[in-house]
PDB file of N, CA and C in Angstrom:
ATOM      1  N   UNK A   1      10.761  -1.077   7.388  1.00  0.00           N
ATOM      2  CA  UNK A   1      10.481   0.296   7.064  1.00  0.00           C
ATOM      3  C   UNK A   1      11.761   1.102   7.234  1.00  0.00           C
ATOM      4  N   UNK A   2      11.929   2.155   6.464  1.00  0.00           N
ATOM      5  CA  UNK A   2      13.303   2.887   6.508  1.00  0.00           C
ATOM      6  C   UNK A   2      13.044   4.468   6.723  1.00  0.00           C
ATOM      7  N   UNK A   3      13.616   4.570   7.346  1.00  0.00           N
ATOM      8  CA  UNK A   3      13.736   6.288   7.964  1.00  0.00           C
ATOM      9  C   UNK A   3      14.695   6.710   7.579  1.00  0.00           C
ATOM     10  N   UNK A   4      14.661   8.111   6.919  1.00  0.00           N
ATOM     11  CA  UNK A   4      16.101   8.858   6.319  1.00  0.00           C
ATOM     12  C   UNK A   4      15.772   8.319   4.937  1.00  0.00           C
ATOM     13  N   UNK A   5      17.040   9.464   4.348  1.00  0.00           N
ATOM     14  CA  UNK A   5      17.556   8.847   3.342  1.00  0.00           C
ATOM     15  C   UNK A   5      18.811   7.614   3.017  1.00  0.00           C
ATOM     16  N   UNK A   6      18.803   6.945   2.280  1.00  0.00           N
ATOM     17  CA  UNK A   6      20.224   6.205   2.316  1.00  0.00           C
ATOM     18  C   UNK A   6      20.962   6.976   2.159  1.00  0.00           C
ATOM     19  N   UNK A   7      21.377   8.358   2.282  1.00  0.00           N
ATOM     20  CA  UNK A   7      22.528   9.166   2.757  1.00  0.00           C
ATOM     21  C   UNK A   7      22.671   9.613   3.297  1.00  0.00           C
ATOM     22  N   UNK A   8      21.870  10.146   4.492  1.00  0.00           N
ATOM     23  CA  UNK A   8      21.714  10.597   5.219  1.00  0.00           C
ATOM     24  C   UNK A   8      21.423  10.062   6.827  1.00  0.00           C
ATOM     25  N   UNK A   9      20.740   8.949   6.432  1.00  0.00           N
ATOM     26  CA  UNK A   9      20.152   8.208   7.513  1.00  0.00           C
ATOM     27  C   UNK A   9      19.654   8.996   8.647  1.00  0.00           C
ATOM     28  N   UNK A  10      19.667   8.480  10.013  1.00  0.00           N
ATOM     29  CA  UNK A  10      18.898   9.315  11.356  1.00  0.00           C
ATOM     30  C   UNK A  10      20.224   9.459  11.763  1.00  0.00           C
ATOM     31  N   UNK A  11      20.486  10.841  11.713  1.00  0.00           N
ATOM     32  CA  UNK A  11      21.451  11.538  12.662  1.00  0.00           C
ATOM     33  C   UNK A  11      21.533  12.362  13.441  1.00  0.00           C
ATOM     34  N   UNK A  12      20.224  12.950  14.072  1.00  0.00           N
ATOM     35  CA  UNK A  12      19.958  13.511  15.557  1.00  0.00           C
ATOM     36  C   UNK A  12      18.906  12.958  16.007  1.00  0.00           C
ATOM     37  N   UNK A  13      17.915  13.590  17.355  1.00  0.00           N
ATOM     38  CA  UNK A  13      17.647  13.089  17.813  1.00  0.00           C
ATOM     39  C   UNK A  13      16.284  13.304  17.560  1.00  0.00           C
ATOM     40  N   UNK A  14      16.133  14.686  17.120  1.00  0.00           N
ATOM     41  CA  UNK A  14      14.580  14.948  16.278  1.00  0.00           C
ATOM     42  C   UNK A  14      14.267  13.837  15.380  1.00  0.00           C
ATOM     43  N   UNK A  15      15.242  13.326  14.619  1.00  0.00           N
ATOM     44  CA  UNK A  15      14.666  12.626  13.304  1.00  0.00           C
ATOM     45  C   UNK A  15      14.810  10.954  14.118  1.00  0.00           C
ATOM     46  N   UNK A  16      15.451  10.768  14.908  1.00  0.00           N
ATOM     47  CA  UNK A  16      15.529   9.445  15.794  1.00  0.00           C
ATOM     48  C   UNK A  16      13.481   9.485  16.243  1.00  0.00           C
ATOM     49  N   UNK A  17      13.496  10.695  16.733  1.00  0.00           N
ATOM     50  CA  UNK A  17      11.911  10.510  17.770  1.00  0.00           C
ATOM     51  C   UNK A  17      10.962  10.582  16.249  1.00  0.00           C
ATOM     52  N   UNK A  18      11.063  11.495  15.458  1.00  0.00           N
ATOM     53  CA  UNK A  18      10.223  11.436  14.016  1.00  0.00           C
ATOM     54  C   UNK A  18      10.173   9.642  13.957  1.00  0.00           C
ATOM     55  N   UNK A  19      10.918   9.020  13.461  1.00  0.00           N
ATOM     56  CA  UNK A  19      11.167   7.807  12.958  1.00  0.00           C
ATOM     57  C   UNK A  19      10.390   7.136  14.104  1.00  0.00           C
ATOM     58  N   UNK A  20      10.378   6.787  15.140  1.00  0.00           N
ATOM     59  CA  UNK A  20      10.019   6.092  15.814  1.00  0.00           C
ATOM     60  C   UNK A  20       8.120   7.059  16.048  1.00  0.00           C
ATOM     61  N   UNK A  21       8.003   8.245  16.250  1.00  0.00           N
ATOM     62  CA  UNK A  21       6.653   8.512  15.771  1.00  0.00           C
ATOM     63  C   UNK A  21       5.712   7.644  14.518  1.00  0.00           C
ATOM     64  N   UNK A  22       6.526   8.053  13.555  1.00  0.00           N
ATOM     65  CA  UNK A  22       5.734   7.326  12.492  1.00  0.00           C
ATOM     66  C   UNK A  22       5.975   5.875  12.450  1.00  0.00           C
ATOM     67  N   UNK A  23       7.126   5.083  13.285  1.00  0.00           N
ATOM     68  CA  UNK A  23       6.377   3.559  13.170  1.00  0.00           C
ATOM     69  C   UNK A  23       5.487   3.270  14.133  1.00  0.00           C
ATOM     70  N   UNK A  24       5.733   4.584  14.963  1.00  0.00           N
ATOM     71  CA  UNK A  24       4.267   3.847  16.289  1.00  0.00           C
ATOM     72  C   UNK A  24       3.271   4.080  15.780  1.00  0.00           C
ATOM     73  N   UNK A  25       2.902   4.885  15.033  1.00  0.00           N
ATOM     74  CA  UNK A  25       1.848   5.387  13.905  1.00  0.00           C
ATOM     75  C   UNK A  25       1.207   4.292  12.883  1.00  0.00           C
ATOM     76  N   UNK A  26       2.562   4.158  11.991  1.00  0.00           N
ATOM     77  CA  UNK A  26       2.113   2.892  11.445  1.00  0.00           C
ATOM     78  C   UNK A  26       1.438   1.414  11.886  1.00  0.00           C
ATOM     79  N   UNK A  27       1.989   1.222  13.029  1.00  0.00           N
ATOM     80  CA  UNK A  27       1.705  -0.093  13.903  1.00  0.00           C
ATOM     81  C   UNK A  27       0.264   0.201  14.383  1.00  0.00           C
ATOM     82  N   UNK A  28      -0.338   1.206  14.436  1.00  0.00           N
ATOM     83  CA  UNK A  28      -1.382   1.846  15.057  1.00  0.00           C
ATOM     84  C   UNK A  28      -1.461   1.821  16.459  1.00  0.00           C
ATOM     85  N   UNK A  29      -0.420   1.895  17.168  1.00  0.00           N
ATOM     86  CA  UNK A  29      -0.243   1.894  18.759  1.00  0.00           C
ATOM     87  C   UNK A  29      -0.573   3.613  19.009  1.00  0.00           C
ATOM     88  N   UNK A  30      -1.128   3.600  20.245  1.00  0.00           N
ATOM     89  CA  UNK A  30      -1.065   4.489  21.164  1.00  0.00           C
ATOM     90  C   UNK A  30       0.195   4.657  21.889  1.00  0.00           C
ATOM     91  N   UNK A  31       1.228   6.191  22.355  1.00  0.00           N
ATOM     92  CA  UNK A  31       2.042   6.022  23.489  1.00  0.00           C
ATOM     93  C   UNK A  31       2.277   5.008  24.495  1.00  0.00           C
ATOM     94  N   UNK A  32       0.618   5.213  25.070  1.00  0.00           N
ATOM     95  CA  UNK A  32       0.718   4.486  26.174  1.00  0.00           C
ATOM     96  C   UNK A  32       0.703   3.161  25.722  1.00  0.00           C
ATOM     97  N   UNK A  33      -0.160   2.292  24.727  1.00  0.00           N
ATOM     98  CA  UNK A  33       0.766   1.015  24.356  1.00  0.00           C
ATOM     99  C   UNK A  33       2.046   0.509  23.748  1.00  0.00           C
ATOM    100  N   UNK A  34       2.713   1.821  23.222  1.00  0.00           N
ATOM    101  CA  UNK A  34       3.747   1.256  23.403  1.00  0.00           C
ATOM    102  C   UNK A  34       4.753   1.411  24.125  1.00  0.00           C
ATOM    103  N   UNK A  35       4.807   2.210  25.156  1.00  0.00           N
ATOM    104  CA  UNK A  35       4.899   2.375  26.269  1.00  0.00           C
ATOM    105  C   UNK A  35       5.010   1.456  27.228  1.00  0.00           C
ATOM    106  N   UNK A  36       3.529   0.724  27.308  1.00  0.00           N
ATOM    107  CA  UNK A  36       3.761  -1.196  28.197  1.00  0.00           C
ATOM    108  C   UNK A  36       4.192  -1.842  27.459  1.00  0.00           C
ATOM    109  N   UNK A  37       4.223  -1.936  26.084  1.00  0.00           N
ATOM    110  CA  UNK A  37       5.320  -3.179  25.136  1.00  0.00           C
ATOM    111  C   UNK A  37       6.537  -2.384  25.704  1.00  0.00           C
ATOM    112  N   UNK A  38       6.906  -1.567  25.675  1.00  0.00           N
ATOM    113  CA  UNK A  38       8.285  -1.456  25.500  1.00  0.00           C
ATOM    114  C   UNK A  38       9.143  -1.305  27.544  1.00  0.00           C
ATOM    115  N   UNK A  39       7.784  -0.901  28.152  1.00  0.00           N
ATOM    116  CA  UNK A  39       8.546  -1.233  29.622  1.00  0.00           C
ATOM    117  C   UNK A  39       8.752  -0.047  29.710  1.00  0.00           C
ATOM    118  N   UNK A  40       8.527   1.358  28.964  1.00  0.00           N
ATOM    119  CA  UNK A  40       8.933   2.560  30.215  1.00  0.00           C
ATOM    120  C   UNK A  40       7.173   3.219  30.348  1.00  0.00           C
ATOM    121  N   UNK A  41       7.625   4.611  30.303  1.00  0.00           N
ATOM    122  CA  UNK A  41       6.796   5.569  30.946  1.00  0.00           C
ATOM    123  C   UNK A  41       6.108   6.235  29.574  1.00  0.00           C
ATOM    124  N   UNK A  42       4.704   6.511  29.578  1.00  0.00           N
ATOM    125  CA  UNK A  42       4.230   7.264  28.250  1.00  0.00           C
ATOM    126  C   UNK A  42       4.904   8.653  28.367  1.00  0.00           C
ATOM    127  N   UNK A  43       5.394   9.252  29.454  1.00  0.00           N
ATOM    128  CA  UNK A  43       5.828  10.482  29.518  1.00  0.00           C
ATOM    129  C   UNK A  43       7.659   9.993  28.464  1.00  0.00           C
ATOM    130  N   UNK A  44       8.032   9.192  28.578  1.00  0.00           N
ATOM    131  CA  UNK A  44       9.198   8.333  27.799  1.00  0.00           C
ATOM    132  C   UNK A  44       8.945   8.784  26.288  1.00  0.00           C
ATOM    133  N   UNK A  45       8.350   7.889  25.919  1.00  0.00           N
ATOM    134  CA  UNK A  45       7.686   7.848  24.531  1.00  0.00           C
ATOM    135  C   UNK A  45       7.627   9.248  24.109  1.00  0.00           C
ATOM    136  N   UNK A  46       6.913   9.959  25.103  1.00  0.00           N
ATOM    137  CA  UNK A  46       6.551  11.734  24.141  1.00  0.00           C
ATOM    138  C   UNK A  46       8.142  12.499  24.520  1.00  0.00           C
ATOM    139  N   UNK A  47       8.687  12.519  25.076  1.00  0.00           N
ATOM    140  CA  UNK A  47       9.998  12.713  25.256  1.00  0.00           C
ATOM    141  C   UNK A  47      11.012  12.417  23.941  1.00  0.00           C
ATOM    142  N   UNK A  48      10.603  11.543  23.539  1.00  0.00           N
ATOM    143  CA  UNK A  48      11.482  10.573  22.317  1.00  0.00           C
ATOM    144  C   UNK A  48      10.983  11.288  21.387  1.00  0.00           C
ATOM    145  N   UNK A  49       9.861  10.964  20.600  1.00  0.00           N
ATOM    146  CA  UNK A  49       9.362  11.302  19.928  1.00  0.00           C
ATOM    147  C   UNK A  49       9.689  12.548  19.589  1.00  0.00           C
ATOM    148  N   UNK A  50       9.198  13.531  20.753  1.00  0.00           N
ATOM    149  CA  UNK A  50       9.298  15.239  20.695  1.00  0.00           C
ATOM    150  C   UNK A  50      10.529  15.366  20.600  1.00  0.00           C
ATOM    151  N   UNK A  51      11.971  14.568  20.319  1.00  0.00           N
ATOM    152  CA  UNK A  51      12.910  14.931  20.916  1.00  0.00           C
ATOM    153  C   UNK A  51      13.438  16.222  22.126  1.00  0.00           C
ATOM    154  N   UNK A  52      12.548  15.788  23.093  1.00  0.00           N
ATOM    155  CA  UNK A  52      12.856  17.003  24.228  1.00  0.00           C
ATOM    156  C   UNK A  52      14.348  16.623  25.077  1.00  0.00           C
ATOM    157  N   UNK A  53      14.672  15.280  25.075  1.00  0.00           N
ATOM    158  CA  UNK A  53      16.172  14.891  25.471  1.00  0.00           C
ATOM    159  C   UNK A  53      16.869  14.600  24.725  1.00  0.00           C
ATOM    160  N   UNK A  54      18.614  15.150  25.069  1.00  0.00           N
ATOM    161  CA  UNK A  54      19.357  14.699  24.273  1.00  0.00           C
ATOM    162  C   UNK A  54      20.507  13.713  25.143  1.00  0.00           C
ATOM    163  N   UNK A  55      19.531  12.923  26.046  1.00  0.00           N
ATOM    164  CA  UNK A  55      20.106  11.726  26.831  1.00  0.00           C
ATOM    165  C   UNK A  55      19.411  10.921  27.373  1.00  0.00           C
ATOM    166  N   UNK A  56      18.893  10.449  25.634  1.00  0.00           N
ATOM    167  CA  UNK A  56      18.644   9.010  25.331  1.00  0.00           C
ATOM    168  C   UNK A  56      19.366   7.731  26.520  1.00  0.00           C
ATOM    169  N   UNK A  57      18.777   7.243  27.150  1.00  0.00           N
ATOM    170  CA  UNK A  57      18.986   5.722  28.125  1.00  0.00           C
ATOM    171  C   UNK A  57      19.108   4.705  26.671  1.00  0.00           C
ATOM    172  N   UNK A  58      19.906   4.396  26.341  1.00  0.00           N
ATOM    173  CA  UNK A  58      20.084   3.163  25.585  1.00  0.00           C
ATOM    174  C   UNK A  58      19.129   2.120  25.370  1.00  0.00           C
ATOM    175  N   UNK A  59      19.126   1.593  26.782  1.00  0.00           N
ATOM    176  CA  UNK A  59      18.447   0.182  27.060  1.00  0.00           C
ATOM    177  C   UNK A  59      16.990   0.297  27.108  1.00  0.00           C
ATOM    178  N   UNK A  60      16.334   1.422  27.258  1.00  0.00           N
ATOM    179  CA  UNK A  60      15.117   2.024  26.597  1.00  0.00           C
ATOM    180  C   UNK A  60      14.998   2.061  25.614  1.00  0.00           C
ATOM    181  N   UNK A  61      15.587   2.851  24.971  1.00  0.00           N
ATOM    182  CA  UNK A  61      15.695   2.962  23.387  1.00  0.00           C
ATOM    183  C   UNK A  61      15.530   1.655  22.556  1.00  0.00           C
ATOM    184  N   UNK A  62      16.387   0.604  22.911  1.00  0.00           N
ATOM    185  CA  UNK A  62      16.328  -0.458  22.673  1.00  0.00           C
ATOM    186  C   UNK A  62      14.804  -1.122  22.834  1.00  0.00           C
ATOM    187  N   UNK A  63      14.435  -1.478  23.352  1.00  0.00           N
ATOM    188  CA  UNK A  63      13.439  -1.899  23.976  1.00  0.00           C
ATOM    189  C   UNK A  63      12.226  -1.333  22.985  1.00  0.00           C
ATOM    190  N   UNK A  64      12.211   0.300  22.989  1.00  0.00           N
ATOM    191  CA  UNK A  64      10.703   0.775  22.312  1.00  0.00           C
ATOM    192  C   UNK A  64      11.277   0.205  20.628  1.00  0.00           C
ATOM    193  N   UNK A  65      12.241   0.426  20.051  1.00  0.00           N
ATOM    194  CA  UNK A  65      12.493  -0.213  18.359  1.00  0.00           C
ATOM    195  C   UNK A  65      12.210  -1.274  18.521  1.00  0.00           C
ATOM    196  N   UNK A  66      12.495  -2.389  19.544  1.00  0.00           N
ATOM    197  CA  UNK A  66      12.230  -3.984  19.886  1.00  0.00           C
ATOM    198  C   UNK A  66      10.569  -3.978  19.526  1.00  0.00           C
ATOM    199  N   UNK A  67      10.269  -3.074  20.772  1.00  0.00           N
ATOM    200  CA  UNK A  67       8.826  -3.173  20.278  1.00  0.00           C
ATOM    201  C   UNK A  67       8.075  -3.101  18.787  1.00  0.00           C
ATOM    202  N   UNK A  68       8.404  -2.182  18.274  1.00  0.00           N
ATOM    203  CA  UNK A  68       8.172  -1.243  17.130  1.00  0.00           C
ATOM    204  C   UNK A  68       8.873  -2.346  15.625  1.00  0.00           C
ATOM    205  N   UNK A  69       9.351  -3.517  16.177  1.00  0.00           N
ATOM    206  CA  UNK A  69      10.164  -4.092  14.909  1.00  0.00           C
ATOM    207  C   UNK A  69      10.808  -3.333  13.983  1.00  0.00           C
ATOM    208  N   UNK A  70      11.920  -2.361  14.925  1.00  0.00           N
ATOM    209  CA  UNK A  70      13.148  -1.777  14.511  1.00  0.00           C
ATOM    210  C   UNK A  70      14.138  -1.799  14.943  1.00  0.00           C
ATOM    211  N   UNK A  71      15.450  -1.919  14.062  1.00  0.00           N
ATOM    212  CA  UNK A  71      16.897  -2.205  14.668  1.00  0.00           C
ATOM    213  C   UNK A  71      17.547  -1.168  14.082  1.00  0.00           C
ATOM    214  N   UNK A  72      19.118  -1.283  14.535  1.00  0.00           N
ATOM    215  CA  UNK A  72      19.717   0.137  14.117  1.00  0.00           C
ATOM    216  C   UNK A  72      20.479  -0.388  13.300  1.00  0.00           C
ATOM    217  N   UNK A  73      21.220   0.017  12.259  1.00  0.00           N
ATOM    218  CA  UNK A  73      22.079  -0.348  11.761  1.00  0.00           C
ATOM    219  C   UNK A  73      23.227   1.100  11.609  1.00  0.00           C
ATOM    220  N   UNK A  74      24.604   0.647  12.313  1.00  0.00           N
ATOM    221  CA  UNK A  74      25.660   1.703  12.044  1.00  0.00           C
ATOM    222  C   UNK A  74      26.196   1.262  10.241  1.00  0.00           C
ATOM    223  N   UNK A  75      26.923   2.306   9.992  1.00  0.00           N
ATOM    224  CA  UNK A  75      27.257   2.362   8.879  1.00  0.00           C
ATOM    225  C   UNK A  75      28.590   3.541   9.218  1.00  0.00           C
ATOM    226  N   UNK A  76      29.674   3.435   8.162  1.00  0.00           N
ATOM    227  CA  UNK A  76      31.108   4.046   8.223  1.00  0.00           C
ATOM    228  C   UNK A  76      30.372   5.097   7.660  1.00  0.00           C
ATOM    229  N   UNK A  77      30.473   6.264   7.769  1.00  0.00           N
ATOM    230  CA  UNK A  77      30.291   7.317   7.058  1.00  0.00           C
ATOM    231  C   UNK A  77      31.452   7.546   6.337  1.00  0.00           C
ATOM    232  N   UNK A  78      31.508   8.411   5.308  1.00  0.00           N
ATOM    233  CA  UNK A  78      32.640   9.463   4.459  1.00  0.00           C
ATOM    234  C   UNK A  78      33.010  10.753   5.254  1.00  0.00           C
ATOM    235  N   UNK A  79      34.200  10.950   5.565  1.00  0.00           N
ATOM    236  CA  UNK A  79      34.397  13.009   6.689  1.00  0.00           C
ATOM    237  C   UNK A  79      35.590  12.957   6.007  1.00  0.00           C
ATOM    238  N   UNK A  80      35.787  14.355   4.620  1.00  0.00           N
ATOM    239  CA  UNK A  80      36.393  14.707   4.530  1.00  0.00           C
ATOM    240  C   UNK A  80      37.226  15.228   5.451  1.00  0.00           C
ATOM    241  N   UNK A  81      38.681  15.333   5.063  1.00  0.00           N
ATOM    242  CA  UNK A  81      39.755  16.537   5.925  1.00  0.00           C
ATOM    243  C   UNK A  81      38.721  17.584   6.098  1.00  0.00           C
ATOM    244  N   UNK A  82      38.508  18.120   5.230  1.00  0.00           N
ATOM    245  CA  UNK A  82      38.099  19.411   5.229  1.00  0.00           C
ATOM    246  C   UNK A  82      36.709  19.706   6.643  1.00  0.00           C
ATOM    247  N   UNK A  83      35.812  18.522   5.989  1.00  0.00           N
ATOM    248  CA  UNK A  83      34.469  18.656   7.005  1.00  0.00           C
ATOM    249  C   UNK A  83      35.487  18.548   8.744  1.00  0.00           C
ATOM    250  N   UNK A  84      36.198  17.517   8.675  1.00  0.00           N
ATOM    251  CA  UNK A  84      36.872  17.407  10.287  1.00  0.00           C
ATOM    252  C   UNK A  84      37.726  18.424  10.866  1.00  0.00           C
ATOM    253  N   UNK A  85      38.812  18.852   9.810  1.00  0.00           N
ATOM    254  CA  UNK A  85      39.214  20.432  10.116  1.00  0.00           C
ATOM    255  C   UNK A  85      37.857  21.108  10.804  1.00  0.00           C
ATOM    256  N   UNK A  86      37.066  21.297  10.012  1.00  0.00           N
ATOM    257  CA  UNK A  86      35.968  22.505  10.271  1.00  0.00           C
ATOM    258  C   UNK A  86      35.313  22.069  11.383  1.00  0.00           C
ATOM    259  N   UNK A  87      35.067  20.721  11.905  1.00  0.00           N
ATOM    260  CA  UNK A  87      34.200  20.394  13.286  1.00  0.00           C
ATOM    261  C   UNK A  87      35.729  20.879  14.213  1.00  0.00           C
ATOM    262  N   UNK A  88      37.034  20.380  13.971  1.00  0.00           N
ATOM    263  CA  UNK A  88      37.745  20.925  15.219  1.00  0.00           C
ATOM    264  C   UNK A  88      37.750  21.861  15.498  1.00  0.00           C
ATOM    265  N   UNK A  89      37.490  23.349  14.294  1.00  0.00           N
ATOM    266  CA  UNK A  89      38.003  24.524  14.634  1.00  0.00           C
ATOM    267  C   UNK A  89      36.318  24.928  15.076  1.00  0.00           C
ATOM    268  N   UNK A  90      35.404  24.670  14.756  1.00  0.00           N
ATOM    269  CA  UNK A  90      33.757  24.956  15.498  1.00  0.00           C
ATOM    270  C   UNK A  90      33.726  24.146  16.518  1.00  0.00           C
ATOM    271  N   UNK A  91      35.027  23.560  16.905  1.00  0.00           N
ATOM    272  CA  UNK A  91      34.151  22.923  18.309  1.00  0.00           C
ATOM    273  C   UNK A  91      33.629  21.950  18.349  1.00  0.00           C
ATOM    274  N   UNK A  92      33.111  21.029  16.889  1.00  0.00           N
ATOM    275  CA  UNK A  92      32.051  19.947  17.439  1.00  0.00           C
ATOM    276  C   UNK A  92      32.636  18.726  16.775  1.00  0.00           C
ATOM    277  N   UNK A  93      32.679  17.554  18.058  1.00  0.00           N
ATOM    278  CA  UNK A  93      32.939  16.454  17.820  1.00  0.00           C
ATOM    279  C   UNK A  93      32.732  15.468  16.299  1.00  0.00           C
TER     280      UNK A  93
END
């Protein structure tokens, strides 16, 4: 199953917890089951989901896509001069 567009892909953390909403959805799991597949806390799961953190534990993360039969795949993006000029002079990485 694919989340995003192929140009866009998941690049915060709202659309990270969206994506993983709708495959727990799809799978027809409850939080709390996937929650014990995946080894944390249902308060975890609605955290993710809701994106209420923006410090994601990795090895969690890992674990609930494990569950969920999802992997990540990085990809090189395209950043113009121009777009990287404009993140140095706004500040953002």
């Amino acid at each position: 199953m694919a989340y995003g567009n192929r140009n866009s892909g998941i690049d915060t953390v709202s659309a990270l917890g969206a994506a993983v909403l709708d495959a727990r959805r799809a799978a027809g799991l409850r939080q709390r089951d996937l929650a014990t597949l995946a080894g944390v806390s249902p308060a975890w799961i609605v955290r993710l989901e809701r994106a209420q953190s923006t410090n994601i534990e990795l090895g969690r993360l890992f674990r609930v896509l494990q569950a969920l039969g999802l992997t990540i795949e990085l990809q090189t993006g395209h950043v113009s001069e121009a777009d990287a000029a404009a993140a140095l002079i706004l500040g953002k990485p």
